[in-house]
C-alpha atoms as a PDB file:
ATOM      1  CA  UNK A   1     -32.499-122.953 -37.768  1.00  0.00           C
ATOM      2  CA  UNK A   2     -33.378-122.864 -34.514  1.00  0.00           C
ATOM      3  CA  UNK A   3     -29.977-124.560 -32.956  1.00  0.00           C
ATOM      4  CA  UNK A   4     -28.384-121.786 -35.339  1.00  0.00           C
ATOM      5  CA  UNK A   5     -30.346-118.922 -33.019  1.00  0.00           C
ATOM      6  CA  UNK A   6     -29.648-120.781 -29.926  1.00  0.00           C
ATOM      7  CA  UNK A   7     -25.755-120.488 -31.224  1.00  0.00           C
ATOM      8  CA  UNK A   8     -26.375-116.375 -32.010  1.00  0.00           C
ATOM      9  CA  UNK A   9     -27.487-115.955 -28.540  1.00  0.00           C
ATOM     10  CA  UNK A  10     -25.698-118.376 -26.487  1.00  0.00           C
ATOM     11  CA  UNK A  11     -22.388-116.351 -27.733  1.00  0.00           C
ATOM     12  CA  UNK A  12     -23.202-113.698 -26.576  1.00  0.00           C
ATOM     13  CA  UNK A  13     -24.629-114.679 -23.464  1.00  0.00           C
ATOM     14  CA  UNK A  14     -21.463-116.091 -22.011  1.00  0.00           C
ATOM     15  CA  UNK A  15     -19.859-113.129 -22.765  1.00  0.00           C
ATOM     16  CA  UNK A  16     -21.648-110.873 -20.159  1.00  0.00           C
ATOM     17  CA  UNK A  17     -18.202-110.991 -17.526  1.00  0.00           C
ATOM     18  CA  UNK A  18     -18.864-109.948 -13.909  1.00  0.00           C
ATOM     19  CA  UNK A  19     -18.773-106.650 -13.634  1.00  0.00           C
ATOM     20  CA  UNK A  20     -20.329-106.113 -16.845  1.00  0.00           C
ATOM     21  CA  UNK A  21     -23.943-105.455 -17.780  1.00  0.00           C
ATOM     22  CA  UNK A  22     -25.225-108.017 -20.225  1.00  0.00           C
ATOM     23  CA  UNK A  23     -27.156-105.648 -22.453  1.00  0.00           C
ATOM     24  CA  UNK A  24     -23.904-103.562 -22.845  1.00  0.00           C
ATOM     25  CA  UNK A  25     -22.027-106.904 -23.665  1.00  0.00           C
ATOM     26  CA  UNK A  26     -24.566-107.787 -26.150  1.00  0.00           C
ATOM     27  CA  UNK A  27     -24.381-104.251 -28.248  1.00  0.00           C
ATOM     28  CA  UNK A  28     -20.653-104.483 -28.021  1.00  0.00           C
ATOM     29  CA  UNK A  29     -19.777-108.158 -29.026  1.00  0.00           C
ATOM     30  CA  UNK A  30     -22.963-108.406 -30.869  1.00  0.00           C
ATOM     31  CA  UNK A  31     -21.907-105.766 -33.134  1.00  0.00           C
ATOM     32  CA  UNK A  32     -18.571-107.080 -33.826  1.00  0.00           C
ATOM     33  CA  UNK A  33     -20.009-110.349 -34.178  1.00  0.00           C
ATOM     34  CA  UNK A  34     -22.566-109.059 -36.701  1.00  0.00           C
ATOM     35  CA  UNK A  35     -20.348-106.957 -38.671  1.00  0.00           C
ATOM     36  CA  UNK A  36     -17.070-109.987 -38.946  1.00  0.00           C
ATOM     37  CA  UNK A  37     -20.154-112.161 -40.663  1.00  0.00           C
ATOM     38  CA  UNK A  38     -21.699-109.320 -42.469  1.00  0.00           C
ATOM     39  CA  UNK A  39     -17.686-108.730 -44.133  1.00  0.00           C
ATOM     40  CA  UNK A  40     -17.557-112.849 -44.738  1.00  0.00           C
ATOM     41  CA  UNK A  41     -21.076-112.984 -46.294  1.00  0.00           C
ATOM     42  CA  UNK A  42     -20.816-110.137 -48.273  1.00  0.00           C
ATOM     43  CA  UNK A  43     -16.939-110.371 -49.954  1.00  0.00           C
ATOM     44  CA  UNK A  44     -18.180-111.383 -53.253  1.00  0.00           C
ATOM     45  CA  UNK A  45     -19.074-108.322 -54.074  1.00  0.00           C
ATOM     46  CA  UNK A  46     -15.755-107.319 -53.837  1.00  0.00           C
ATOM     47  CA  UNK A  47     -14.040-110.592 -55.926  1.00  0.00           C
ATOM     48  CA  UNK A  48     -11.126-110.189 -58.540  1.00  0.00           C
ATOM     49  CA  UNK A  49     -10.434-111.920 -61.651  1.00  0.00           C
ATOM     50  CA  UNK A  50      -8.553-115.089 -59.414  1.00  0.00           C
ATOM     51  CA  UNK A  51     -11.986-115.137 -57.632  1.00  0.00           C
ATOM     52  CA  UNK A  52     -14.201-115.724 -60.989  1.00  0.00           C
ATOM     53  CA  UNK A  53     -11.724-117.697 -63.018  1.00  0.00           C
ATOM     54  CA  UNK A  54     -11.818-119.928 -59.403  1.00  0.00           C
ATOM     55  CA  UNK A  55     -15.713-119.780 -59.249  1.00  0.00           C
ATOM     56  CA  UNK A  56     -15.645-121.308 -63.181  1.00  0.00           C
ATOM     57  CA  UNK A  57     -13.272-124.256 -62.016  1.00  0.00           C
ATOM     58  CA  UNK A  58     -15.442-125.247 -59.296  1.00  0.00           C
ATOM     59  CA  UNK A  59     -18.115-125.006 -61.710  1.00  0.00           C
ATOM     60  CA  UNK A  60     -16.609-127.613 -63.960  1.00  0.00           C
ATOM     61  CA  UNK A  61     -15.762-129.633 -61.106  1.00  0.00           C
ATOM     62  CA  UNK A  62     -19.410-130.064 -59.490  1.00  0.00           C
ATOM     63  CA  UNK A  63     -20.695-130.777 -63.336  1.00  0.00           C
ATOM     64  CA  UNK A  64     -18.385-133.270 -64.253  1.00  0.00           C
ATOM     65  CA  UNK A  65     -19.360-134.849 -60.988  1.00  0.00           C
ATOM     66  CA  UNK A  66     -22.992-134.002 -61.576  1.00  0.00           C
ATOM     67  CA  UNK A  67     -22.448-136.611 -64.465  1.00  0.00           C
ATOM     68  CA  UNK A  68     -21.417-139.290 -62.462  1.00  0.00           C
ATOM     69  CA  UNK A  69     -23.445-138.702 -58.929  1.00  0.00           C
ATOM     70  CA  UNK A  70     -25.935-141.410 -59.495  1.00  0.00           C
ATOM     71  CA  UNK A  71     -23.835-144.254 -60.513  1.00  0.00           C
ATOM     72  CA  UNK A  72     -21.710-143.263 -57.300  1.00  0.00           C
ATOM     73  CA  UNK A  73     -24.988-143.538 -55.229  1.00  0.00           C
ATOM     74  CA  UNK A  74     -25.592-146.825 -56.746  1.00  0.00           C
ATOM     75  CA  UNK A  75     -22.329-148.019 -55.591  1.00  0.00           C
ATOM     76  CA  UNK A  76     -22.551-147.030 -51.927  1.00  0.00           C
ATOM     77  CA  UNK A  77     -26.101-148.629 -52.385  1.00  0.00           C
ATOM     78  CA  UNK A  78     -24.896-151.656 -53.534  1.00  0.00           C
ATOM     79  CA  UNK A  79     -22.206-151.777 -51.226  1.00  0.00           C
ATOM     80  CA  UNK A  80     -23.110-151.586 -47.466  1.00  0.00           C
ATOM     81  CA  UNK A  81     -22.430-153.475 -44.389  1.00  0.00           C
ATOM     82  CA  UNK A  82     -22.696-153.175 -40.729  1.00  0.00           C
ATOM     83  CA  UNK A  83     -19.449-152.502 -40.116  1.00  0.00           C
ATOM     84  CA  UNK A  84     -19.738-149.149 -42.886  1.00  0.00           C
ATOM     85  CA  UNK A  85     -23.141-148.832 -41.182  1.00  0.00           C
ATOM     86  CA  UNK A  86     -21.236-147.693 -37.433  1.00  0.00           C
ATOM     87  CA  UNK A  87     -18.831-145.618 -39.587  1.00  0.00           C
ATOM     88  CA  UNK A  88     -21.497-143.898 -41.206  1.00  0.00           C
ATOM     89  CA  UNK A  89     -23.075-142.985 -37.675  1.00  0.00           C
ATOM     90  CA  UNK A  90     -19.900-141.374 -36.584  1.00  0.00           C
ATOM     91  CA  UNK A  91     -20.116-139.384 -39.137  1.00  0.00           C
ATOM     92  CA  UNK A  92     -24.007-138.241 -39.101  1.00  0.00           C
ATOM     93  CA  UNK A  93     -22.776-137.339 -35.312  1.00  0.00           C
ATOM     94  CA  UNK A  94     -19.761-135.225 -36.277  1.00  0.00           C
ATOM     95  CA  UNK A  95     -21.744-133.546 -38.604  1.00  0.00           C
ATOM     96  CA  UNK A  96     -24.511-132.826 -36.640  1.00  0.00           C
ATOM     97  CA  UNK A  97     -24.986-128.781 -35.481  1.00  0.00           C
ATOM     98  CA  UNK A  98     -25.425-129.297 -31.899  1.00  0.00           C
ATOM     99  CA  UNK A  99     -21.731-131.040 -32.346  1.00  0.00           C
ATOM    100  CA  UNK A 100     -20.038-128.157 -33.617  1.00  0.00           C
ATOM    101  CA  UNK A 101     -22.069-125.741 -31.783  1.00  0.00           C
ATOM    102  CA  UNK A 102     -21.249-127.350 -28.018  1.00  0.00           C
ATOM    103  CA  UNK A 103     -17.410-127.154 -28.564  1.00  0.00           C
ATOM    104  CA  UNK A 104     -18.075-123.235 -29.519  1.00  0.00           C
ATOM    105  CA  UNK A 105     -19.775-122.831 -26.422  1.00  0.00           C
ATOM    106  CA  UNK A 106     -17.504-125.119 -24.322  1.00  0.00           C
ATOM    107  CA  UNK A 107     -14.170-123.375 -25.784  1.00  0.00           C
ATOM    108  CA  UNK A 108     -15.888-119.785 -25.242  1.00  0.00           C
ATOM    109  CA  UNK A 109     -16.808-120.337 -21.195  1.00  0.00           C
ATOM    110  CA  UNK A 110     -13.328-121.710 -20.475  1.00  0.00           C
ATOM    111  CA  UNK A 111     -11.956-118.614 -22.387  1.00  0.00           C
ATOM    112  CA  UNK A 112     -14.501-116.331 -20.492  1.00  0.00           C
ATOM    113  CA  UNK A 113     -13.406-117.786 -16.889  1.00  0.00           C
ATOM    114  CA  UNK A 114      -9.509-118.617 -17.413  1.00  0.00           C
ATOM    115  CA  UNK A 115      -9.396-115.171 -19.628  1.00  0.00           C
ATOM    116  CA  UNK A 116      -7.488-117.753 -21.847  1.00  0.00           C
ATOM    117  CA  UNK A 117      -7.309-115.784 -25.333  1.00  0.00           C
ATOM    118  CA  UNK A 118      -6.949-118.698 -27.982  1.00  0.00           C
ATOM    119  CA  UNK A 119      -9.571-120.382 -26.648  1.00  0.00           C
ATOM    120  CA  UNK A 120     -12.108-117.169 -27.141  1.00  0.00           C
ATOM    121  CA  UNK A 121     -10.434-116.861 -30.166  1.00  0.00           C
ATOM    122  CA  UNK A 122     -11.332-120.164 -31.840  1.00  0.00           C
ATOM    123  CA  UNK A 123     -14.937-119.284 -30.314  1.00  0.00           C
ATOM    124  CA  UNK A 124     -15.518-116.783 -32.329  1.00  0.00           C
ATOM    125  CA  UNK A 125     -14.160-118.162 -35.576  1.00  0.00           C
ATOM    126  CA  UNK A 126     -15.939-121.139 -34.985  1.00  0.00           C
ATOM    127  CA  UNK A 127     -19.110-119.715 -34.086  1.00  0.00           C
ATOM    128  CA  UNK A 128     -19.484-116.981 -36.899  1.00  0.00           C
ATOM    129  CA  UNK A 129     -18.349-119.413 -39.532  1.00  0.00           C
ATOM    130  CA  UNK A 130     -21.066-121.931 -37.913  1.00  0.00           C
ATOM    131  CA  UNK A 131     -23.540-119.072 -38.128  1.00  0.00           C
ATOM    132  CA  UNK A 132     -22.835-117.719 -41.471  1.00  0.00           C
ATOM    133  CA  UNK A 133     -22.595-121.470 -43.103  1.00  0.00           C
ATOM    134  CA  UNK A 134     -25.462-122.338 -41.361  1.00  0.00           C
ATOM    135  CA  UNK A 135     -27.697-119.589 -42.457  1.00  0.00           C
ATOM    136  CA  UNK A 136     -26.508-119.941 -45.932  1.00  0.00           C
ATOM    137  CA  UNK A 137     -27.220-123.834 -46.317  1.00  0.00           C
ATOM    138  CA  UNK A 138     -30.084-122.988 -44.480  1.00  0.00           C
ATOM    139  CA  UNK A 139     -31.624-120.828 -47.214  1.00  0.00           C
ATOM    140  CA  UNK A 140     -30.639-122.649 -50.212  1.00  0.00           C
ATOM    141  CA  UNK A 141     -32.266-125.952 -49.395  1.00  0.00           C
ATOM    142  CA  UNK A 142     -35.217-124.387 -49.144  1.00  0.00           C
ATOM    143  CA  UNK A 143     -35.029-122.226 -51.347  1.00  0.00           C
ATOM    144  CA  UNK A 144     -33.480-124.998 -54.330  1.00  0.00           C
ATOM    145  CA  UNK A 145     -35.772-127.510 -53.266  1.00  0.00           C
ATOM    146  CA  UNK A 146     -33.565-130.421 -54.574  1.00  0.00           C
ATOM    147  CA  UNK A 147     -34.778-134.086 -54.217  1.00  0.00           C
ATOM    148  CA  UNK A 148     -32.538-136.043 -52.264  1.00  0.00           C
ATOM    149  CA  UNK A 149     -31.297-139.923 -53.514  1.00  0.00           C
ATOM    150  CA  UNK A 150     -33.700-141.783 -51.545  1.00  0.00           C
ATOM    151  CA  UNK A 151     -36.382-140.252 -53.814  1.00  0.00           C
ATOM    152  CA  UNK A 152     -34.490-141.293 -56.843  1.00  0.00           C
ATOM    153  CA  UNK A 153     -34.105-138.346 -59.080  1.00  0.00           C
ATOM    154  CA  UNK A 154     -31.046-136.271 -58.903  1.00  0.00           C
ATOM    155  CA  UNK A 155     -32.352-133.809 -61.735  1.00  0.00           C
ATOM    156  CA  UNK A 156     -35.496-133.118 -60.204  1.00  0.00           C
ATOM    157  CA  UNK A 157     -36.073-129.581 -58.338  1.00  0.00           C
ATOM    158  CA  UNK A 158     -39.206-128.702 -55.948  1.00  0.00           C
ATOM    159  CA  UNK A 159     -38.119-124.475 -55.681  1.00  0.00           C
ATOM    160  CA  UNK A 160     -39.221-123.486 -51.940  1.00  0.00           C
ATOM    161  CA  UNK A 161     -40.702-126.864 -50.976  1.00  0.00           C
ATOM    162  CA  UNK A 162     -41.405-127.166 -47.035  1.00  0.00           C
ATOM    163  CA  UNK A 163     -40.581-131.422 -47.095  1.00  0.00           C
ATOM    164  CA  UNK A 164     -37.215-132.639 -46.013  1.00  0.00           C
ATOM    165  CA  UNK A 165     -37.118-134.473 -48.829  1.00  0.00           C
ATOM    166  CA  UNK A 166     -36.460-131.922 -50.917  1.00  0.00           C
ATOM    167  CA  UNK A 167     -33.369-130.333 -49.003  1.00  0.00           C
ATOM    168  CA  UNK A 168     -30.975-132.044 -50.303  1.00  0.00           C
ATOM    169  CA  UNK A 169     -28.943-129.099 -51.260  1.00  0.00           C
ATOM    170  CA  UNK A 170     -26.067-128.069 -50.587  1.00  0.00           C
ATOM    171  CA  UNK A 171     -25.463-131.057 -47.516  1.00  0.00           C
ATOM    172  CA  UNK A 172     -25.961-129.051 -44.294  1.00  0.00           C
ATOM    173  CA  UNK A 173     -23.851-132.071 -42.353  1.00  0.00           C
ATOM    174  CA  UNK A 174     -21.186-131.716 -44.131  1.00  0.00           C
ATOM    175  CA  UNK A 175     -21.056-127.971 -43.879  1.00  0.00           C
ATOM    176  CA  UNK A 176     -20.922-128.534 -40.765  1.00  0.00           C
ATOM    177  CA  UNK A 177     -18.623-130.667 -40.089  1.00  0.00           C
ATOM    178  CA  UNK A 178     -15.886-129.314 -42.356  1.00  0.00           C
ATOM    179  CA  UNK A 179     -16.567-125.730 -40.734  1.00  0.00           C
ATOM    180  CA  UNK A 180     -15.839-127.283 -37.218  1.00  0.00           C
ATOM    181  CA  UNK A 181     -12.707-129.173 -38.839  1.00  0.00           C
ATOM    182  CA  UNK A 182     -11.216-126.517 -40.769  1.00  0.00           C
ATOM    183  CA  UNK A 183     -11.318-123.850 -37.650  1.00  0.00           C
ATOM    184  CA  UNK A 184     -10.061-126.487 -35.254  1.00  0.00           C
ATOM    185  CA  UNK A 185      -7.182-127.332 -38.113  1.00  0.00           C
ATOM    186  CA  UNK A 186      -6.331-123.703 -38.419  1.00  0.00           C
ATOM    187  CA  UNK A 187      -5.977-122.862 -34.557  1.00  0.00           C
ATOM    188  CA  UNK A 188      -4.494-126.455 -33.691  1.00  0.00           C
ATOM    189  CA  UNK A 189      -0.726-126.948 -34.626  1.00  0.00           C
ATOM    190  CA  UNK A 190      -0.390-130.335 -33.539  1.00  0.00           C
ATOM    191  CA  UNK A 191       0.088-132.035 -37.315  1.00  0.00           C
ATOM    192  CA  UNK A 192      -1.585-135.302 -35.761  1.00  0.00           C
ATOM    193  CA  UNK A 193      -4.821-133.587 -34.512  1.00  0.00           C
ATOM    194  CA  UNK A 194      -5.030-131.752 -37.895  1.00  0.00           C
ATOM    195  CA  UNK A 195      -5.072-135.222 -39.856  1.00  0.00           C
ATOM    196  CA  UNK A 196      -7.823-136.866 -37.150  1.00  0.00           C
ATOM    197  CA  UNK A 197     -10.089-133.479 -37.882  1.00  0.00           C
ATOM    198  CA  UNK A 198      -9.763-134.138 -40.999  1.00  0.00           C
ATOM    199  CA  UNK A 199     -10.705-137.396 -41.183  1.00  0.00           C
ATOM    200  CA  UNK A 200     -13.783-137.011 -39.072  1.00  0.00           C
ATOM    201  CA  UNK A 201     -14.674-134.245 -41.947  1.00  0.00           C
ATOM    202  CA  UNK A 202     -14.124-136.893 -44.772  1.00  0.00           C
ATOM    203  CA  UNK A 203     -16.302-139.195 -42.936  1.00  0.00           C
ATOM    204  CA  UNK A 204     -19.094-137.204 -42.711  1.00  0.00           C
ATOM    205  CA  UNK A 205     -19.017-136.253 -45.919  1.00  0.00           C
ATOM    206  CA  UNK A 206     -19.319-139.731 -47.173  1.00  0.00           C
ATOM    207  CA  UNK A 207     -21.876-140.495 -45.091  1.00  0.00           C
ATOM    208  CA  UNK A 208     -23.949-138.535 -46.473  1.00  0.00           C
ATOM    209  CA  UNK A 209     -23.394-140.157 -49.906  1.00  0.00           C
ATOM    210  CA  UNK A 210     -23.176-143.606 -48.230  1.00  0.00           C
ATOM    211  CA  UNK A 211     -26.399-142.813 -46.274  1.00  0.00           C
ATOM    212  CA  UNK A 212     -28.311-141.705 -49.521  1.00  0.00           C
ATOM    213  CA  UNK A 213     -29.010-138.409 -47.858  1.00  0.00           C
ATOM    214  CA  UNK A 214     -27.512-136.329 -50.606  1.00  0.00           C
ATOM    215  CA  UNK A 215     -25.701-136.251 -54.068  1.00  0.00           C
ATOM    216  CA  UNK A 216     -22.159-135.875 -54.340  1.00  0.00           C
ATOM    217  CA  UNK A 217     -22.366-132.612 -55.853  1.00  0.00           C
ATOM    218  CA  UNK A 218     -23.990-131.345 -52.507  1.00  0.00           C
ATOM    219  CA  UNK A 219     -21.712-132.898 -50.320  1.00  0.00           C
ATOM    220  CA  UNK A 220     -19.129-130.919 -52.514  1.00  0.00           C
ATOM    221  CA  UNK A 221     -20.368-127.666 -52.537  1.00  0.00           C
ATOM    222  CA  UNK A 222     -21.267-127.729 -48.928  1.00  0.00           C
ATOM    223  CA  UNK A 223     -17.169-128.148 -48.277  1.00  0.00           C
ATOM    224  CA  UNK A 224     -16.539-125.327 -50.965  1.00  0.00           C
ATOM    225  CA  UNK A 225     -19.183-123.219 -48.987  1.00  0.00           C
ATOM    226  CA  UNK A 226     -17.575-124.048 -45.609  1.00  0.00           C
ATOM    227  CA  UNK A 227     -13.796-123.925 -46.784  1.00  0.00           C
ATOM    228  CA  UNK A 228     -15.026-120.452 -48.121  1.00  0.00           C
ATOM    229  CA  UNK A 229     -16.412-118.628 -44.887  1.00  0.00           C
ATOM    230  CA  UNK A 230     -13.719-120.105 -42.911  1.00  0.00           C
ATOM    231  CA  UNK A 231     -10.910-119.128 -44.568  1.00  0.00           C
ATOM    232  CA  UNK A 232     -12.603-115.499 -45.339  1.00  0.00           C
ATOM    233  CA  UNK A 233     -13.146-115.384 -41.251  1.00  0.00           C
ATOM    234  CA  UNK A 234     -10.093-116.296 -40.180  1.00  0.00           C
ATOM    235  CA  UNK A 235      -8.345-113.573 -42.592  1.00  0.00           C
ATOM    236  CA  UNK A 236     -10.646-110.725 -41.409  1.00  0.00           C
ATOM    237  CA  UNK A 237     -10.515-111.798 -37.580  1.00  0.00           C
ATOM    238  CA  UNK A 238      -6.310-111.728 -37.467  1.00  0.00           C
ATOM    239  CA  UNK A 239      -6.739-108.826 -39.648  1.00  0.00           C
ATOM    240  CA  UNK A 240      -6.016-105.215 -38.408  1.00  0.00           C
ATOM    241  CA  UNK A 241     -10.019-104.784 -38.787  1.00  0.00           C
ATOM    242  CA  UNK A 242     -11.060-106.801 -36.209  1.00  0.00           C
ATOM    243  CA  UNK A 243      -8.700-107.052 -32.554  1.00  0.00           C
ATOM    244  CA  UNK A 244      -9.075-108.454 -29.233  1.00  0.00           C
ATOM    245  CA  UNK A 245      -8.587-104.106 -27.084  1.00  0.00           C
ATOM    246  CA  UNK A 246      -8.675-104.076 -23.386  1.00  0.00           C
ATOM    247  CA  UNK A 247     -11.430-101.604 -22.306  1.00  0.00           C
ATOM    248  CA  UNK A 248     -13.168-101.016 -18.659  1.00  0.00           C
ATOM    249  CA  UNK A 249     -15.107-103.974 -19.209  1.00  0.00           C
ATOM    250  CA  UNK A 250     -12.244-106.521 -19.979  1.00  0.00           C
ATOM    251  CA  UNK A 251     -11.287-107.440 -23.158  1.00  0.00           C
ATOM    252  CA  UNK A 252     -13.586-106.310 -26.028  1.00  0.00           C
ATOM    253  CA  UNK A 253     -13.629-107.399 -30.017  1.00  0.00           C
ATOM    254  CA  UNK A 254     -13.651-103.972 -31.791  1.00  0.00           C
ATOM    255  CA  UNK A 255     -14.322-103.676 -35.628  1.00  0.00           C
ATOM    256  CA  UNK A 256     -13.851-101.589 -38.013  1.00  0.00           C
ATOM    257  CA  UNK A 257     -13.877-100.412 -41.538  1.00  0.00           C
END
């Protein structure tokens, strides 16, 4: 959580250009930032049929793989080696917050001093869908309380529980990690950069598994979760809701209903 509100504020932060007062920076890009995760968090109010019939398929999926999630932790278990063991650390890295969170940062600075507008651009997806996946993952570990593998009991629920142990969903690694891939994916043409993104995402994810820090089914639904606020970000930022306006100040992100 904390790394999430050192995100929220470091945004905005390096915003503050110039000639421009930082607590007018901070009501004006802090609004827009607010209000472009506000629209992603709160779109399910506003699903359709395709959203609900799509809701019960991924609702099949996770339970057919809920049947199955232990003997696929037993195989990871029973199948480790050093080699696997570096792989796996690449992908605890990758997934890591401060990882995602540093290239939002990086790619918003050299957008705020070069005026370079992709690179401000993929800031801002990346660091609301960070935010908004974050908080979200963030409150149902908690809040679910589910054991992880390495206590042994993948049917076993602690609601609220303060120990670690019981966070084990949905995986917040993997949210993580597929956020950061999918925005990178989206804003980077290059076909080969896509597939390497990618395949730091698949890594993490079984990592996690390998590294008997969380059921399948979490590592799952964390990528559902992530593919989710991405893609509903990206639609509402290149939407006519949500533009890059020049103003007195420089360039300013104005939303609106």
């Amino acid at each position: 959580m904390n790394i999430l509100l050192f995100l929220f504020f470091s945004f905005f932060l390096l915003n503050a250009q110039k000639n421009t007062s930082i607590s007018d920076r901070l009501v004006t890009d802090g609004t827009s930032f607010f209000n472009l995760s506000l629209k992603t968090a709160t779109k399910p109010f506003s699903w359709g049929k395709e959203d609900f019939k799509t809701l019960g398929y991924i609702g099949l999926g996770t339970t057919a793989l809920f049947l199955i999630e232990e003997h696929i932790t037993d195989f990871f278990k029973n199948n480790q080696s050093e080699s696997l063991n570096a792989i796996e650390r690449i992908g605890d890295t990758y997934g890591k917050p401060a990882f995602g969170t540093s290239i939002a940062i990086g790619l918003f600075s050299y957008g705020i001093f070069t005026e370079d507008e992709w690179s401000r651009e993929t800031a801002t997806l990346l660091a609301s869908s960070l935010l908004v996946t974050g908080l979200i993952q963030s409150t149902l570990k908690s809040t679910v309380g589910r054991e992880r593998p390495s206590r042994g009991n993948h049917f076993a629920f602690h609601p609220f529980s303060r120990q670690a142990g019981n966070h084990s969903f949905p995986s917040g690694h993997t949210t993580m990690a597929v956020t950061t891939s999918l925005v990178l994916a989206h804003q980077i043409k290059a076909k080969s950069v896509k597939y390497v993104l990618y395949g730091l995402a698949g890594i993490t994810m079984w990592s996690r598994i390998y590294s008997e820090a969380h059921w399948a089914t979490d590592v799952f639904l964390g990528s559902v979760l992530s593919y989710y606020v991405v893609r509903s970000n990206s639609s509402f930022l290149k939407s006519r809701s949500l533009q890059l306006q020049p103003s007195n100040r420089g360039l300013s992100l104005v939303f609106s209903f």
